[in-house]
C-alpha atoms as a PDB file:
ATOM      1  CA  UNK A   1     -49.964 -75.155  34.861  1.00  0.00           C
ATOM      2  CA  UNK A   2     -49.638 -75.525  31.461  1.00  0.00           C
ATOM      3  CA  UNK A   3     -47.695 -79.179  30.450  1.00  0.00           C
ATOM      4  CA  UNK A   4     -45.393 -79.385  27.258  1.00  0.00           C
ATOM      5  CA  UNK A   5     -48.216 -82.013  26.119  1.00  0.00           C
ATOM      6  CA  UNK A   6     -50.760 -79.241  26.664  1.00  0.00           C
ATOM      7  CA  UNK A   7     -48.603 -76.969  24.922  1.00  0.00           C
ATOM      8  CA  UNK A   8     -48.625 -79.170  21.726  1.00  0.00           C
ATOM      9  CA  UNK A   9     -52.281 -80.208  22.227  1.00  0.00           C
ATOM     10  CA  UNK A  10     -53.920 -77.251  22.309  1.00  0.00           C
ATOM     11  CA  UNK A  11     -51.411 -75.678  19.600  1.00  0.00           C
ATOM     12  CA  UNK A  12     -50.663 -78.357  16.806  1.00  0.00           C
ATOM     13  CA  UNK A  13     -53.932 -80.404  14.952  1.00  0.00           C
ATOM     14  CA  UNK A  14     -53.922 -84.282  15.799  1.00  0.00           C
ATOM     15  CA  UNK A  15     -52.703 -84.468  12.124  1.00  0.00           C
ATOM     16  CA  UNK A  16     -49.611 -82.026  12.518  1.00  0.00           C
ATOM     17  CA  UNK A  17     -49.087 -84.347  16.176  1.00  0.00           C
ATOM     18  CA  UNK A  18     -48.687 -87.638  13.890  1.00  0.00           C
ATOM     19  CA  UNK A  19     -45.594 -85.864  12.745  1.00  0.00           C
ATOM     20  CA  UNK A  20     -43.865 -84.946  15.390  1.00  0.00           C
ATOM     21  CA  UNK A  21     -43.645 -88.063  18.078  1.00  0.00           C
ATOM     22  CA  UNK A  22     -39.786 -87.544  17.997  1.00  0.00           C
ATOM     23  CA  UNK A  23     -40.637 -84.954  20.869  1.00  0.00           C
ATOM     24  CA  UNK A  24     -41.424 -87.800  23.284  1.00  0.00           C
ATOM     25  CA  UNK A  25     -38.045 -89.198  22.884  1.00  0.00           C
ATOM     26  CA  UNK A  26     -36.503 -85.762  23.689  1.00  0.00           C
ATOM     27  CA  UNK A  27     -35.095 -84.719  27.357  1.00  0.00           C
ATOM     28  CA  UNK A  28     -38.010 -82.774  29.295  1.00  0.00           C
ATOM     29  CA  UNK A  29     -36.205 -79.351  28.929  1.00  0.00           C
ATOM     30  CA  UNK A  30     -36.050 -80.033  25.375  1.00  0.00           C
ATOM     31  CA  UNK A  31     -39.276 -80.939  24.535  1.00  0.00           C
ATOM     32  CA  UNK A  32     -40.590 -77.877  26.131  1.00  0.00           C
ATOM     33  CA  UNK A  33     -38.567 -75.540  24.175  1.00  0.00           C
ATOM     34  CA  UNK A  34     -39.518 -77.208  20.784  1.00  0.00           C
ATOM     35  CA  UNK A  35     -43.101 -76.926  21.950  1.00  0.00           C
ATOM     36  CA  UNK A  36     -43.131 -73.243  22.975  1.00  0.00           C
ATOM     37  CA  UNK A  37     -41.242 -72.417  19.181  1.00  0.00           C
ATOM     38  CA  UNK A  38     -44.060 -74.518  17.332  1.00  0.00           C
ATOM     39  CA  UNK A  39     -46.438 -72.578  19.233  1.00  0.00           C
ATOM     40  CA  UNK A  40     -44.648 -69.402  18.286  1.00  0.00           C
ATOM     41  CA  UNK A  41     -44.245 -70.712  14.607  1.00  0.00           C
ATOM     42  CA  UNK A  42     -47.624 -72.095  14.204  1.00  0.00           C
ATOM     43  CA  UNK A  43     -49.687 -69.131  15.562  1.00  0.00           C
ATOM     44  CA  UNK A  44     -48.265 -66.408  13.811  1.00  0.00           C
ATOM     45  CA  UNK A  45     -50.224 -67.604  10.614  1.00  0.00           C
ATOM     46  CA  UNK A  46     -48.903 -68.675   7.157  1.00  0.00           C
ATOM     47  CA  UNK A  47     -45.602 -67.122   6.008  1.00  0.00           C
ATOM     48  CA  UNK A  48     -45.682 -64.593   2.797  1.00  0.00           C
ATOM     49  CA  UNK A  49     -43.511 -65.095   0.287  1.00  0.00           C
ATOM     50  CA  UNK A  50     -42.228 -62.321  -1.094  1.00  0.00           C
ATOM     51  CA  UNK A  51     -44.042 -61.508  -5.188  1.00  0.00           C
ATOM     52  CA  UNK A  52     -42.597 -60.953  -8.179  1.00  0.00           C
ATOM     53  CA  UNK A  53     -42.544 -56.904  -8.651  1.00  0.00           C
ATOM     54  CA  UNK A  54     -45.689 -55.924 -11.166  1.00  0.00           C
ATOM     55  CA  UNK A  55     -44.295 -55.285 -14.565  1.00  0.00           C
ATOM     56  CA  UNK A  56     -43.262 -51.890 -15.662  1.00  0.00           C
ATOM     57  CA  UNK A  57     -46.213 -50.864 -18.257  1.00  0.00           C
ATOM     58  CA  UNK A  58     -45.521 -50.244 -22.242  1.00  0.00           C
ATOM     59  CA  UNK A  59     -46.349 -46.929 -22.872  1.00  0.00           C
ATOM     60  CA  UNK A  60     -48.757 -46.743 -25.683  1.00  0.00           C
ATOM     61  CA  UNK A  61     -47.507 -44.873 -29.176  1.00  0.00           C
ATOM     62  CA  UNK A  62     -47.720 -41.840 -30.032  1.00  0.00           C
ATOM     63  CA  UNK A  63     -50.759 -41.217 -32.195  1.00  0.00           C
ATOM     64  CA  UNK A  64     -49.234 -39.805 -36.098  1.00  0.00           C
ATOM     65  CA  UNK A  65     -49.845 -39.860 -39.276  1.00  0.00           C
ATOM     66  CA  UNK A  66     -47.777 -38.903 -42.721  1.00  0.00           C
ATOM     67  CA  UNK A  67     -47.699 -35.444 -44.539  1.00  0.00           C
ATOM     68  CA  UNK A  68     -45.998 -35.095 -47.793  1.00  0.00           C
ATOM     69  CA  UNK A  69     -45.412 -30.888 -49.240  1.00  0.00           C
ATOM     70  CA  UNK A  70     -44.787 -30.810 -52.852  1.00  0.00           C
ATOM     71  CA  UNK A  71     -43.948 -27.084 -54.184  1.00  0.00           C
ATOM     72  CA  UNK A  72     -43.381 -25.747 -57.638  1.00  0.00           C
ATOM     73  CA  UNK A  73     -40.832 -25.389 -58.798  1.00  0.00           C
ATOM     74  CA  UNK A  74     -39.518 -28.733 -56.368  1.00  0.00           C
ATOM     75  CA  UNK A  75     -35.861 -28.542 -54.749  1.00  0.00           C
ATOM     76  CA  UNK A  76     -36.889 -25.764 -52.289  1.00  0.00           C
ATOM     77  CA  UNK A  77     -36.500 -25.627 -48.379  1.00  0.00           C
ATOM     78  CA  UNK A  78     -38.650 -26.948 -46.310  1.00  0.00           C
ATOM     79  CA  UNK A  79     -38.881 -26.588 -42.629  1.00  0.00           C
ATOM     80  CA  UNK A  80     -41.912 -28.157 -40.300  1.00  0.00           C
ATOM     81  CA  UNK A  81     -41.834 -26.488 -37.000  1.00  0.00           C
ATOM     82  CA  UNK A  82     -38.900 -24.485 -36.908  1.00  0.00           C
ATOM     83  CA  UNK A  83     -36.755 -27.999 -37.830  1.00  0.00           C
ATOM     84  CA  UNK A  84     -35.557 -27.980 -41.508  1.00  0.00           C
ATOM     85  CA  UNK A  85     -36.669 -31.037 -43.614  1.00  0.00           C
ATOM     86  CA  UNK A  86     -34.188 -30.457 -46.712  1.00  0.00           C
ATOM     87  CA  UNK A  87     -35.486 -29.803 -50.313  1.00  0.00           C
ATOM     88  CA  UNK A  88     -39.034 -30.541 -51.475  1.00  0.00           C
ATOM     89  CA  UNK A  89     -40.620 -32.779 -52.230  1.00  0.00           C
ATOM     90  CA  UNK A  90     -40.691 -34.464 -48.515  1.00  0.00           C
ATOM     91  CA  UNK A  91     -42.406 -37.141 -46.994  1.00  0.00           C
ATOM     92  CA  UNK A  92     -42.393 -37.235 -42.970  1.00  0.00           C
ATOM     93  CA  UNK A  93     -44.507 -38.813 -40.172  1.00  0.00           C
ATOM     94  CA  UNK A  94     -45.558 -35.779 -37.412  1.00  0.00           C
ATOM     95  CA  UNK A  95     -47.414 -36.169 -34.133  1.00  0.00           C
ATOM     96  CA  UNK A  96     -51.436 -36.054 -34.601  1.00  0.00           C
ATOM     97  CA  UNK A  97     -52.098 -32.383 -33.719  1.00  0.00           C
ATOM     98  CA  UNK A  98     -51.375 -28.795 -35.054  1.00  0.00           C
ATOM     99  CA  UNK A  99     -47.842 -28.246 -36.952  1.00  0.00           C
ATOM    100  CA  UNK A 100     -46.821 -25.554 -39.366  1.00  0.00           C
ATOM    101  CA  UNK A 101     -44.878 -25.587 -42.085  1.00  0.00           C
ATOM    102  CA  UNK A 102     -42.264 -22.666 -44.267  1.00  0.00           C
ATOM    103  CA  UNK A 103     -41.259 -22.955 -47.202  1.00  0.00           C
ATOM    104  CA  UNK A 104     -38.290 -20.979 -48.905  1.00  0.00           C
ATOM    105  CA  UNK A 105     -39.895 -19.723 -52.854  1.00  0.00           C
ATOM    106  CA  UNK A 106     -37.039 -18.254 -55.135  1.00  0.00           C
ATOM    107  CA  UNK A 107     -38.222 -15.110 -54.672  1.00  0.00           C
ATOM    108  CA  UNK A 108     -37.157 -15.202 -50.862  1.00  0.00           C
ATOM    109  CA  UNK A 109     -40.646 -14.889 -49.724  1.00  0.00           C
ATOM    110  CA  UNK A 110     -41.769 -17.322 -46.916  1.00  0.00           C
ATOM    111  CA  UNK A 111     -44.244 -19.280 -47.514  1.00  0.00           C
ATOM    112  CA  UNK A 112     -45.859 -20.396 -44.413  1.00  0.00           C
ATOM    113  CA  UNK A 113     -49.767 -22.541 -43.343  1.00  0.00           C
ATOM    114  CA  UNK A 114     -50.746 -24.456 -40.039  1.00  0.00           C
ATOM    115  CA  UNK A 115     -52.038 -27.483 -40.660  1.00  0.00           C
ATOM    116  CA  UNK A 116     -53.263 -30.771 -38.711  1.00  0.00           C
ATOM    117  CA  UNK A 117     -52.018 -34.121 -38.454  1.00  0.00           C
ATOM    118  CA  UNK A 118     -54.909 -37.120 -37.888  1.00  0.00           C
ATOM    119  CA  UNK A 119     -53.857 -40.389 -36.748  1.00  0.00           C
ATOM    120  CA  UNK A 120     -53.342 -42.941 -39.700  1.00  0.00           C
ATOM    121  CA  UNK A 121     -53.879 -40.223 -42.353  1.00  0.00           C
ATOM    122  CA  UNK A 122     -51.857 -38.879 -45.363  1.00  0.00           C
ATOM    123  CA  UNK A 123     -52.022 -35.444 -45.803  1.00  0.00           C
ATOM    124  CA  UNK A 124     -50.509 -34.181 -49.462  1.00  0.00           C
ATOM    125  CA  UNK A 125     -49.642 -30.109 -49.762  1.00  0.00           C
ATOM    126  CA  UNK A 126     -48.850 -28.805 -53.297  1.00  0.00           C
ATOM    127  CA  UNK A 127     -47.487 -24.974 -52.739  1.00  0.00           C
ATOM    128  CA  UNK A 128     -46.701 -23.322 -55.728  1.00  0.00           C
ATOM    129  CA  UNK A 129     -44.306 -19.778 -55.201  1.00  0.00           C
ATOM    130  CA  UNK A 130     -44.318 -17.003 -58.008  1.00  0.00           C
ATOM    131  CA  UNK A 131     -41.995 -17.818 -61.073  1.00  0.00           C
ATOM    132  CA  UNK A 132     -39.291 -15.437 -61.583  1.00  0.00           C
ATOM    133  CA  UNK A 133     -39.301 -12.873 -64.157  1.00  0.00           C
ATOM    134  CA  UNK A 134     -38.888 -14.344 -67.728  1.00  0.00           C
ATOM    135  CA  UNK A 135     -38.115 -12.234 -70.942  1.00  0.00           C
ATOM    136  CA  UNK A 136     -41.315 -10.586 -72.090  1.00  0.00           C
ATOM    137  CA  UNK A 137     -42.337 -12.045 -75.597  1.00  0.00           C
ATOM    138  CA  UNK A 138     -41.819 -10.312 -78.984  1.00  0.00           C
ATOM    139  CA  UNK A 139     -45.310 -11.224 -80.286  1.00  0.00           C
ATOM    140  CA  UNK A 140     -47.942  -8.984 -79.268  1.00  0.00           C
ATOM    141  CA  UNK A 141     -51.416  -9.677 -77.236  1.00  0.00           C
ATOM    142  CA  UNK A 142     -54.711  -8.970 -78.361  1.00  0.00           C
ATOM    143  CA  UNK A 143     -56.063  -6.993 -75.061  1.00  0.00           C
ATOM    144  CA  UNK A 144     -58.439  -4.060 -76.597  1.00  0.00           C
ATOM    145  CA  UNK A 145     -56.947  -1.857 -74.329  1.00  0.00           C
ATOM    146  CA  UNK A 146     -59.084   1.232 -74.225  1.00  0.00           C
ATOM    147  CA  UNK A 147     -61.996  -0.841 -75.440  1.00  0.00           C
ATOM    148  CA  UNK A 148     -63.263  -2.867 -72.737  1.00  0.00           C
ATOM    149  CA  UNK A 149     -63.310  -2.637 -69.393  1.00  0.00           C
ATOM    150  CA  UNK A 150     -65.401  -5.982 -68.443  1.00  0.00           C
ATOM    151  CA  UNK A 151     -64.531  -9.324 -69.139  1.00  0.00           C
ATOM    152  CA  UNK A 152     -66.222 -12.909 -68.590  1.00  0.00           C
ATOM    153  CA  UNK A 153     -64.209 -16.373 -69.136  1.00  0.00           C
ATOM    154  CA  UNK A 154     -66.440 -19.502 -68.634  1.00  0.00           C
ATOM    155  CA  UNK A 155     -65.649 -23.215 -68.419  1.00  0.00           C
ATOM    156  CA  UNK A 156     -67.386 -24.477 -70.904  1.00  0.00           C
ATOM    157  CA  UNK A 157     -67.411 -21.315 -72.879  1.00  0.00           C
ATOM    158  CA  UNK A 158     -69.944 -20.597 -75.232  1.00  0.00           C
ATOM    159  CA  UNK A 159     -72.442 -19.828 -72.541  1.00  0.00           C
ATOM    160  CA  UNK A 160     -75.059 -16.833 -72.582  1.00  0.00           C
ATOM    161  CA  UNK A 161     -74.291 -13.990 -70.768  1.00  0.00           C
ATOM    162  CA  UNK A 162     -76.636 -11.205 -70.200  1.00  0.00           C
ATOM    163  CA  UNK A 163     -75.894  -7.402 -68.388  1.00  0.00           C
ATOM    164  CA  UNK A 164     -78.655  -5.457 -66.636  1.00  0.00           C
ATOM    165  CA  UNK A 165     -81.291  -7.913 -68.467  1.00  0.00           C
ATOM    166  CA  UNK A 166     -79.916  -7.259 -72.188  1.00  0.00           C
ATOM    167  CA  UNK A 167     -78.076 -10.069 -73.833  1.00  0.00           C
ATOM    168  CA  UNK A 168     -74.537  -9.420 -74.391  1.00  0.00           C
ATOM    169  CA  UNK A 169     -73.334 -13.029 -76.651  1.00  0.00           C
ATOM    170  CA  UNK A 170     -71.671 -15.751 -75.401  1.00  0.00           C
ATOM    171  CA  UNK A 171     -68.607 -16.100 -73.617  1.00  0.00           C
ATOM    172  CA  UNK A 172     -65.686 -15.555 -73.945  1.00  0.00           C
ATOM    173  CA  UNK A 173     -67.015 -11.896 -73.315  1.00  0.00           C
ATOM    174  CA  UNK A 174     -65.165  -8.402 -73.303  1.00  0.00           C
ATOM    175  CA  UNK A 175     -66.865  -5.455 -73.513  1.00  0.00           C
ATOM    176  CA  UNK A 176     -67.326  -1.433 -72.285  1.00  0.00           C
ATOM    177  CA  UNK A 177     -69.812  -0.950 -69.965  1.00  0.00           C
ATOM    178  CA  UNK A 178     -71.144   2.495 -68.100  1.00  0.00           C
ATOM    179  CA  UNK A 179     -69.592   3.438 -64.419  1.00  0.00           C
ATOM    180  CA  UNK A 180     -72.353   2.044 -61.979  1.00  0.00           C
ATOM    181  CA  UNK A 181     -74.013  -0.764 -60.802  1.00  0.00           C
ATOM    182  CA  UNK A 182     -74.836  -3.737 -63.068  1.00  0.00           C
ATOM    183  CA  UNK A 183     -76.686  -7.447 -62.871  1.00  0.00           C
ATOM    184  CA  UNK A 184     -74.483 -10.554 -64.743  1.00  0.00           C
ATOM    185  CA  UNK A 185     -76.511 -13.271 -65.411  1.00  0.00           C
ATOM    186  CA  UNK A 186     -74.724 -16.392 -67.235  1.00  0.00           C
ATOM    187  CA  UNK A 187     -76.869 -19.226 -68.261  1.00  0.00           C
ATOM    188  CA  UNK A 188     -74.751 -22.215 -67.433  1.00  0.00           C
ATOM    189  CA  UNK A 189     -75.750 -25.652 -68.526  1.00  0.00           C
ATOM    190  CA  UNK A 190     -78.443 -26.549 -66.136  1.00  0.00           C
ATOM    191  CA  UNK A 191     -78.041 -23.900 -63.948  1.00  0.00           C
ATOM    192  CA  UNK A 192     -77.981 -20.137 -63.962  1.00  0.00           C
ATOM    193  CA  UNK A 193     -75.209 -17.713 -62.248  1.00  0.00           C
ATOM    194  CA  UNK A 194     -76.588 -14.151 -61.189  1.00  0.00           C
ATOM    195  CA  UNK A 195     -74.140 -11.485 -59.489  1.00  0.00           C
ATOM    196  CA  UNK A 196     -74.557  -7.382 -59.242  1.00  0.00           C
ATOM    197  CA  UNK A 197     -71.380  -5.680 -59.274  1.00  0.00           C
ATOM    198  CA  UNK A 198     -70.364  -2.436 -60.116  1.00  0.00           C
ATOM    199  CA  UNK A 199     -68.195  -0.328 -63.019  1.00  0.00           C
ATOM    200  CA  UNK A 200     -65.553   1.859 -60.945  1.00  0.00           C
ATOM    201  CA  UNK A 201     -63.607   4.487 -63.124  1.00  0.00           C
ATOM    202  CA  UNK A 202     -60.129   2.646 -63.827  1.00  0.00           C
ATOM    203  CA  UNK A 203     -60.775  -0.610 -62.399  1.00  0.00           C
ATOM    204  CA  UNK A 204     -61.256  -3.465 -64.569  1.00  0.00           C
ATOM    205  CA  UNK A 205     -63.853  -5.917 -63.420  1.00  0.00           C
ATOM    206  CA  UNK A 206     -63.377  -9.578 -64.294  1.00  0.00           C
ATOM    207  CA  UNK A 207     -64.961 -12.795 -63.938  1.00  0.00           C
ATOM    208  CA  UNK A 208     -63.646 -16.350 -64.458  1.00  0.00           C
ATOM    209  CA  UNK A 209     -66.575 -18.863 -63.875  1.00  0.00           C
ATOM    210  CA  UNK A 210     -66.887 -22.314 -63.797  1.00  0.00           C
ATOM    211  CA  UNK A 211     -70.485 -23.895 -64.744  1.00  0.00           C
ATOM    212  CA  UNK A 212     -69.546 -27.759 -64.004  1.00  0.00           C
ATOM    213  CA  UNK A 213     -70.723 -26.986 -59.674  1.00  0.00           C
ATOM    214  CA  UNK A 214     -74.313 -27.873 -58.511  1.00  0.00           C
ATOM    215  CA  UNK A 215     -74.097 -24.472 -57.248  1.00  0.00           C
ATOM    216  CA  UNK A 216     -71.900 -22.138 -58.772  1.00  0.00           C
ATOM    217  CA  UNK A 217     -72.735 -19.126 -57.447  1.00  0.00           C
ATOM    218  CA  UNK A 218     -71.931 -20.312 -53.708  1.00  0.00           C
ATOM    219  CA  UNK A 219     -68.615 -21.147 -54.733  1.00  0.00           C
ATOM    220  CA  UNK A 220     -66.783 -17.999 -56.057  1.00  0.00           C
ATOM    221  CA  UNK A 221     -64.620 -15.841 -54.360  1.00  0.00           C
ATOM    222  CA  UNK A 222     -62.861 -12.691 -55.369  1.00  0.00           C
ATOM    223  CA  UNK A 223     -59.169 -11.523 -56.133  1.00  0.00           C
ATOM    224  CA  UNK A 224     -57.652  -7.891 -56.145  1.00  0.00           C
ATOM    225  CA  UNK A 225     -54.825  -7.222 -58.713  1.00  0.00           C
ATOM    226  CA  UNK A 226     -52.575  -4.217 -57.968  1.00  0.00           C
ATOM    227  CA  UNK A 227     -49.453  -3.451 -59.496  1.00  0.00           C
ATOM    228  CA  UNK A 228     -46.589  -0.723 -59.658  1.00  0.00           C
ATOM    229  CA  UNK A 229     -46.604   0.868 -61.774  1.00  0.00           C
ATOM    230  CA  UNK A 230     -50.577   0.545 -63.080  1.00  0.00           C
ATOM    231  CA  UNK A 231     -52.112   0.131 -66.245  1.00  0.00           C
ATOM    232  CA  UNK A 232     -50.374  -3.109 -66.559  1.00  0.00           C
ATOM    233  CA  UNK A 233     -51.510  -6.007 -68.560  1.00  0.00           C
ATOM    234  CA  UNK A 234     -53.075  -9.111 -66.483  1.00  0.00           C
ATOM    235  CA  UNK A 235     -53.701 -12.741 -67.642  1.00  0.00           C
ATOM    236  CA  UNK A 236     -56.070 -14.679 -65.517  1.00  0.00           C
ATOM    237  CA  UNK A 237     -55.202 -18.212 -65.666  1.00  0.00           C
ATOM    238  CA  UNK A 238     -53.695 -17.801 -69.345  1.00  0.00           C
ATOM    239  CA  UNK A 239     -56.645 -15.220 -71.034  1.00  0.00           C
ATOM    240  CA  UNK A 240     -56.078 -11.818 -70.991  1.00  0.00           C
ATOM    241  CA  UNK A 241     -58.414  -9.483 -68.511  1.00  0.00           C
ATOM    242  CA  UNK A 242     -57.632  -6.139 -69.138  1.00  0.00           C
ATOM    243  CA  UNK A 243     -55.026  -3.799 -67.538  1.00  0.00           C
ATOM    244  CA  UNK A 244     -54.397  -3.388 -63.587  1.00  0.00           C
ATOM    245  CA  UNK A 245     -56.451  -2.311 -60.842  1.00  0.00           C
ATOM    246  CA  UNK A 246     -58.258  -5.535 -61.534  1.00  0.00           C
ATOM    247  CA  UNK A 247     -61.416  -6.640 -59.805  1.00  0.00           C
ATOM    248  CA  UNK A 248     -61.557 -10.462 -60.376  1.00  0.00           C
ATOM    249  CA  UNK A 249     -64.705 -12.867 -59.635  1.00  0.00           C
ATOM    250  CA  UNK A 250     -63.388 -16.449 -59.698  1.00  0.00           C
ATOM    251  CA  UNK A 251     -64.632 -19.678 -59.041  1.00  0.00           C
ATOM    252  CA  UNK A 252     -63.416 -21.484 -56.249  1.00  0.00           C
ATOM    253  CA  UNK A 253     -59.554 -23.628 -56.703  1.00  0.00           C
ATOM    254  CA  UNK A 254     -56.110 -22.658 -57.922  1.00  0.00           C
ATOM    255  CA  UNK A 255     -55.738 -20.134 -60.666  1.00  0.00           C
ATOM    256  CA  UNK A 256     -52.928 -17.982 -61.565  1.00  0.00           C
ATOM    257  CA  UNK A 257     -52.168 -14.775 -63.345  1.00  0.00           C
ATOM    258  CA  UNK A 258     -49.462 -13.154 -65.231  1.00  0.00           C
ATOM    259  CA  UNK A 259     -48.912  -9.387 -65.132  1.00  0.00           C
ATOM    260  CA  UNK A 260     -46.984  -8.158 -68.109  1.00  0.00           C
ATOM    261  CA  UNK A 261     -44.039  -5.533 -66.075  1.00  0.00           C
ATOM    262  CA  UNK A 262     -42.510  -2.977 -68.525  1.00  0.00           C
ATOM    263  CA  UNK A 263     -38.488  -3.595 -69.618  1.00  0.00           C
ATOM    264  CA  UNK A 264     -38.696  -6.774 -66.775  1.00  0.00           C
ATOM    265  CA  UNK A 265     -40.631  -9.748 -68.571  1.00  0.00           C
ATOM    266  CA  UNK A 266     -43.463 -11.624 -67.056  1.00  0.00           C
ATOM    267  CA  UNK A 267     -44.029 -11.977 -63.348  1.00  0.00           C
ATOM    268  CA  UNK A 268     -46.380 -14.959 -62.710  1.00  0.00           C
ATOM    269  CA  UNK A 269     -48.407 -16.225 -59.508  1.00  0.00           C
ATOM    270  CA  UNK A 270     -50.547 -19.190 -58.564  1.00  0.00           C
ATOM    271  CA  UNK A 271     -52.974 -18.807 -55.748  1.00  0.00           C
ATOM    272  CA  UNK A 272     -55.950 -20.591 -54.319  1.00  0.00           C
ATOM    273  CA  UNK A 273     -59.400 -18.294 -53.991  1.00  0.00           C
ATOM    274  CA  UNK A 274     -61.875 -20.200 -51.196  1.00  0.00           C
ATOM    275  CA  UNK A 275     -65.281 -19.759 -51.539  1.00  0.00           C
ATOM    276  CA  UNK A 276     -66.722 -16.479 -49.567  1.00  0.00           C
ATOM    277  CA  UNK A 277     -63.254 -14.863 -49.620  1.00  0.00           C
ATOM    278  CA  UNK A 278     -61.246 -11.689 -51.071  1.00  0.00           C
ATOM    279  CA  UNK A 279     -57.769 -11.744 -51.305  1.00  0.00           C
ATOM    280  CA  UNK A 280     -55.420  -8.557 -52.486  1.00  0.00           C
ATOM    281  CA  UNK A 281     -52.751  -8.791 -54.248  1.00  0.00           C
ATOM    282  CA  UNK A 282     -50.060  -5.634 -55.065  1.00  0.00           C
ATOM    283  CA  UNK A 283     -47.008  -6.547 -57.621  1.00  0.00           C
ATOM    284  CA  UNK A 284     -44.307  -3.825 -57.863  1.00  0.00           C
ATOM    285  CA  UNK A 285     -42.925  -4.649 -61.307  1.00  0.00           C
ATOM    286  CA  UNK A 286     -38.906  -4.151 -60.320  1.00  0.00           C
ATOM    287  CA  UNK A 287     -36.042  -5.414 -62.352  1.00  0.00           C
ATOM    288  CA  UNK A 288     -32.421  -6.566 -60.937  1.00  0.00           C
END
C-alpha cells in the first residue's frame, strides 16, 4: 500500500521535499491529504496563464493620389462621380482607380471623360467649353470666297508646298484646285510631309501642319466642320479656311475654330484632335 511518504517520494523532486518538512509535523490524516493535493497539483503540469489578446491590426491606407480640372472660362460646376465638387478650378485627392468627371459649360452642354487615378500622382485637366456667341465684327475678312477651295497653314510658315508634283509657293497657301484625288507634299525643315486627299464638290479641304515633330506625318488627325445653315465662314485656330463643309487635316494638340453665324456673332470651340483620329463636328448657328 501506498504510504503518505511514498506519496511525496515518488511525486515531489528531493529539491521540492527540502521545502516541505512541515508535513512531518502534521497529524497522519493530514499529511495524507496534503500529499494526495501536491500529487494532484504537481502532475497536472505547469499552469497557463492566460495572454494578452493579439492586437487588432492597422489597416493599411487607401492607395490615392491628387487631380486638379481647370476649365475655360473657370467658375463652372464640377462634379467627380456623381458628387459635386463646386466651381472650377478644383483640387481633390480620389482613390487610385477609374473616376469620371462632368463638367457644366455655359452653353449647358455636359462635358464629361473617365480618367485614372495612380497612387502618389498629380493629374492636371484643362477643359475648355465653347464661348458664347459674341457680336460679329464690323471689319471685314479676307476669305476669297469663290476663289479657293484648298488651304495649307504651317508652323513655321514659309515652307514649300507642292500638289500632284507641281510646286504651288510657300505657305500660308490658298488656292482652287480640280474635283479628284491629289498628292500634298510640304517640305518641312528637315523632314518632308506627304498626304493624298481628295477635292469633293462643296467641301473645303484644309490642312493645319506643324513641322517642329520628328515625325509629322504620324501625328495628324482630322476634323469635320458642319454647320446650319452652310456656306459659313470657318477660322482654324485664328486663320481663315474657307466656308463650311470643311475637311480639316491637323496636327496633333488643342486647336480651335470660329464659325462666323449670320445676324448671331461668332460661335467659337476648342478641341483636342489625337493622332489617327476623325472627329465631326455640326454647329447650328441659332440666336436667342
Amino acid at each position: 500500500m501506498l504510504t503518505m511518504m511514498d506519496a511525496i517520494k515518488f511525486s515531489v523532486s528531493p529539491r521540492m521535499r527540502l521545502r516541505i518538512t512541515f508535513l512531518r509535523w502534521l497529524p497522519t490524516r493530514s499529511k495524507i491529504v496534503c500529499a494526495l493535493l501536491l500529487v494532484m497539483v504537481l502532475g497536472s503540469g505547469p499552469i497557463s496563464t492566460p495572454q494578452d489578446p493579439p492586437g487588432q491590426n492597422t489597416p493599411a491606407p487607401t492607395p490615392a493620389g491628387e487631380i486638379i480640372i481647370e476649365t475655360d472660362p473657370s467658375g463652372l460646376n464640377v462634379s467627380i462621380d456623381d458628387e459635386p465638387q463646386g466651381a472650377s478650378p478644383v483640387k481633390t485627392i480620389l482613390a487610385e482607380g477609374r473616376h469620371t468627371y462632368s463638367i457644366q459649360c455655359p452653353d449647358k452642354n455636359i462635358s464629361t471623360r473617365n480618367f485614372s487615378i495612380a497612387e502618389g500622382r498629380i493629374s492636371t485637366y484643362k477643359v475648355y467649353c465653347p464661348s458664347p456667341l459674341q457680336p460679329a465684327p464690323r471689319v471685314a475678312v479676307n476669305w476669297d470666297e469663290g476663289r479657293s477651295n484648298f488651304a495649307l497653314d504651317s508652323t513655321p510658315t514659309r515652307v514649300k508646298v507642292l500638289i500632284d508634283g507641281r510646286p504651288r509657293g510657300s505657305s500660308p497657301l490658298r488656292a482652287m484646285l480640280n474635283y479628284g484625288p491629289h498628292k500634298l507634299l510640304v517640305q518641312c525643315p528637315g523632314v518632308n510631309v506627304s498626304r493624298d486627299f481628295i477635292i469633293e464638290a462643296g467641301i473645303y479641304r484644309s490642312y493645319v501642319l506643324t513641322c517642329f515633330d520628328e515625325n509629322p506625318e504620324v501625328h495628324l488627325g482630322d476634323v469635320m466642320i458642319a454647320t446650319e445653315p452652310s456656306r459659313l465662314k470657318v477660322l482654324i485656330d485664328g486663320k481663315p479656311h474657307g466656308a463650311s463643309p470643311l475637311q480639316a487635316t491637323l496636327s496633333q494638340g488643342q486647336h480651335n475654330f470660329t464659325i462666323e453665324c449670320p445676324d448671331a456673332g461668332h460661335y467659337t470651340k476648342s478641341f483636342n484632335i489625337p493622332a489617327g483620329q476623325f472627329r465631326t463636328y455640326t454647329i447650328t448657328c441659332t440666336q436667342d
